[in-house]
C-alpha atoms as a PDB file:
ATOM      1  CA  UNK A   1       2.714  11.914   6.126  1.00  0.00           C
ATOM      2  CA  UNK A   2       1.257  15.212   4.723  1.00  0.00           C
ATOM      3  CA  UNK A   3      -1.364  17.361   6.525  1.00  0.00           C
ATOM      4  CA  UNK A   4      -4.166  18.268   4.184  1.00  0.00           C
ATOM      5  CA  UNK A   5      -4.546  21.700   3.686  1.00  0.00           C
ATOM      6  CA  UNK A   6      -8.400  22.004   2.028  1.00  0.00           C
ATOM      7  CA  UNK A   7      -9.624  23.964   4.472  1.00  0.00           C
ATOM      8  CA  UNK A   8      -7.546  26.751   4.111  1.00  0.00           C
ATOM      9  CA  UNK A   9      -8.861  27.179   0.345  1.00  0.00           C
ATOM     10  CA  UNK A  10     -11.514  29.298   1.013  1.00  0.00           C
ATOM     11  CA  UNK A  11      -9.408  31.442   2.758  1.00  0.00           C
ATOM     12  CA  UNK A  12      -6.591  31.312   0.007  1.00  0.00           C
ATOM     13  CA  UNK A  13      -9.460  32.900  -2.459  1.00  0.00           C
ATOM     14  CA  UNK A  14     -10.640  35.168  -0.128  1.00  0.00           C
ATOM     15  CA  UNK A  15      -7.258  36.668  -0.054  1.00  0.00           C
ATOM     16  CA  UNK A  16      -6.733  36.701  -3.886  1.00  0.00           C
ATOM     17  CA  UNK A  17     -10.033  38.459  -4.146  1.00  0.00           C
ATOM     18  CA  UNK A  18      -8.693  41.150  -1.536  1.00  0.00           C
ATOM     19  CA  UNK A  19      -5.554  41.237  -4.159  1.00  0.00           C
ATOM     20  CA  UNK A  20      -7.182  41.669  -6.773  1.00  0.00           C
ATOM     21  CA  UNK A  21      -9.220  44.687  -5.276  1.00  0.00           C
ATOM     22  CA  UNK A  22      -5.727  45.981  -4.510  1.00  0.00           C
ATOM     23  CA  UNK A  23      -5.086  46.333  -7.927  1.00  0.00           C
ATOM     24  CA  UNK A  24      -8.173  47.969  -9.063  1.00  0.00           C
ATOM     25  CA  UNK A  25      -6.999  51.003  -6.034  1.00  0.00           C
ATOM     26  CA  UNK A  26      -4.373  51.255  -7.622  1.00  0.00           C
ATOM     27  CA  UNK A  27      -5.603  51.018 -11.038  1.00  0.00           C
ATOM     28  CA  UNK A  28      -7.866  53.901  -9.748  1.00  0.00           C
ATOM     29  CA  UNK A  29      -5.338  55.842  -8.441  1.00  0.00           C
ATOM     30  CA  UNK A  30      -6.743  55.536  -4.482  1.00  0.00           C
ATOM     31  CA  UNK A  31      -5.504  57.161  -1.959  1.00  0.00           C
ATOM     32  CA  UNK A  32      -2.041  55.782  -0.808  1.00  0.00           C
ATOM     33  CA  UNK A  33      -3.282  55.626   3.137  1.00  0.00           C
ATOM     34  CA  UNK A  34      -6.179  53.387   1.755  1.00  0.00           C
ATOM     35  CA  UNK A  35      -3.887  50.991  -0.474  1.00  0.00           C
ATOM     36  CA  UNK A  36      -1.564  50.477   2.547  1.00  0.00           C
ATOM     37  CA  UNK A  37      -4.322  49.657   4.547  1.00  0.00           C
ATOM     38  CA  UNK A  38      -5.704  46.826   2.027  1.00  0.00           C
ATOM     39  CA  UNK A  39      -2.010  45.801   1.774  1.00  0.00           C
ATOM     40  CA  UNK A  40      -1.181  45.454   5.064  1.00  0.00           C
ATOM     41  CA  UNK A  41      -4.684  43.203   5.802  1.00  0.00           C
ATOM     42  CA  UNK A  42      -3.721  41.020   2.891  1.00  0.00           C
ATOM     43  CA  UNK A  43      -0.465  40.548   4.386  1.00  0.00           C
ATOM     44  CA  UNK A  44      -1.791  39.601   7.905  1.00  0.00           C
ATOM     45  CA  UNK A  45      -4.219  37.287   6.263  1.00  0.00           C
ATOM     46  CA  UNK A  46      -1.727  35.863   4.534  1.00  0.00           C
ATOM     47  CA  UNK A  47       0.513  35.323   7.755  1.00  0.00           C
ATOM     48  CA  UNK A  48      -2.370  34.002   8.978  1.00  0.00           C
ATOM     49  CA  UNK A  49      -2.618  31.042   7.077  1.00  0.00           C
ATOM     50  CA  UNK A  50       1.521  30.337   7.468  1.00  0.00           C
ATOM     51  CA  UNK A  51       0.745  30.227  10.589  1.00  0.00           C
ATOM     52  CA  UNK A  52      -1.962  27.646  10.184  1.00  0.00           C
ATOM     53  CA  UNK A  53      -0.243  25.440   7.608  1.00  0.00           C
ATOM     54  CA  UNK A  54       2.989  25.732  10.711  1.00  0.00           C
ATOM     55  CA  UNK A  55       0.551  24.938  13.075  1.00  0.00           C
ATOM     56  CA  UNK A  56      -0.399  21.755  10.691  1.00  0.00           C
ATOM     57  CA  UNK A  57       3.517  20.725  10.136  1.00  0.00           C
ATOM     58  CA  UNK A  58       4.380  20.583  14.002  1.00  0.00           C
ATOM     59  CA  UNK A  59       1.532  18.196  14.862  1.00  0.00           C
ATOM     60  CA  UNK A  60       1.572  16.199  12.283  1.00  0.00           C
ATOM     61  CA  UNK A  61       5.480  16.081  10.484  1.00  0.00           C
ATOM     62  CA  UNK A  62       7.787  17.206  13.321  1.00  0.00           C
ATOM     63  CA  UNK A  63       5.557  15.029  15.854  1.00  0.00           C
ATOM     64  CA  UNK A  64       5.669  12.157  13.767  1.00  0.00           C
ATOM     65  CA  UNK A  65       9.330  12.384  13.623  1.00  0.00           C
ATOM     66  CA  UNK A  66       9.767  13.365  17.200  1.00  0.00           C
ATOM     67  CA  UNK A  67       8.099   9.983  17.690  1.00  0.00           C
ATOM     68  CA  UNK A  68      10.439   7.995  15.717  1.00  0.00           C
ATOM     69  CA  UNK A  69      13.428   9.449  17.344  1.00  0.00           C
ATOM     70  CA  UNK A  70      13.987  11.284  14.123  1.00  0.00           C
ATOM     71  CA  UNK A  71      13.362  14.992  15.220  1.00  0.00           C
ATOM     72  CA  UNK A  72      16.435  16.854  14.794  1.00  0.00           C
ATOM     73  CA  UNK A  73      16.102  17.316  11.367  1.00  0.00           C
ATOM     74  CA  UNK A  74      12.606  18.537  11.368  1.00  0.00           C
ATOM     75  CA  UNK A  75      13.567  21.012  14.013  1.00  0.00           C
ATOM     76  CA  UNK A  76      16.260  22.349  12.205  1.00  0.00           C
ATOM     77  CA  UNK A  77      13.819  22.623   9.014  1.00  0.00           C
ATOM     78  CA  UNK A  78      11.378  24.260  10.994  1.00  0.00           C
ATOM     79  CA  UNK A  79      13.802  26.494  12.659  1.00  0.00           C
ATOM     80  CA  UNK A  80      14.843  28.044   8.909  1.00  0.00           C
ATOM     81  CA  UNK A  81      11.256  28.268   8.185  1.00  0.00           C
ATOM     82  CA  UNK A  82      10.077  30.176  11.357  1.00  0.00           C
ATOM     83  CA  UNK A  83      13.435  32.513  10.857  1.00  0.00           C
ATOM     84  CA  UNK A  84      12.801  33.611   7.188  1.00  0.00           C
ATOM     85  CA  UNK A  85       9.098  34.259   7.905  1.00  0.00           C
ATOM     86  CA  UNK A  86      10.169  36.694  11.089  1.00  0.00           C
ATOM     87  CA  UNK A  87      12.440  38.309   8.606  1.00  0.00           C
END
């Protein structure tokens, strides 16, 4: 059982867009203050979305698996995943 993601599309592109405008700065030689700025709103966008897809894998994987006595695993999974994206 796999969550669907489609809604987070738009907000996938919106992101690349913001990357790509990153580039240009930097193409252009921006200030440094300004390209940290864009780069550090990309990156909390970004997180943003982790956190939604997350979000999407406890209720619907680690649930589901919870339900059939099969949770362990799925903790542990999630676990890994929540410690390398604190990192």
């Amino acid at each position: 059982m796999y969550p669907r993601h489609t809604n987070l599309l738009p907000r996938l592109r919106r992101i690349e867009g913001q990357v790509r405008g990153i580039g240009r700065m930097i193409e252009s030689q921006r200030y440094c203050i300004d390209i940290i700025q864009q780069l550090t709103a990309a990156r909390r966008a970004l997180d943003q979305v982790t956190l939604a897809v997350m979000r999407k894998h406890i209720n619907g994987c680690v649930s589901h698996a919870i339900a059939k006595r099969q949770g362990r695993k799925k903790i542990a999974e999630l676990m890994q995943t929540l410690h390398r994206f604190v990192k």
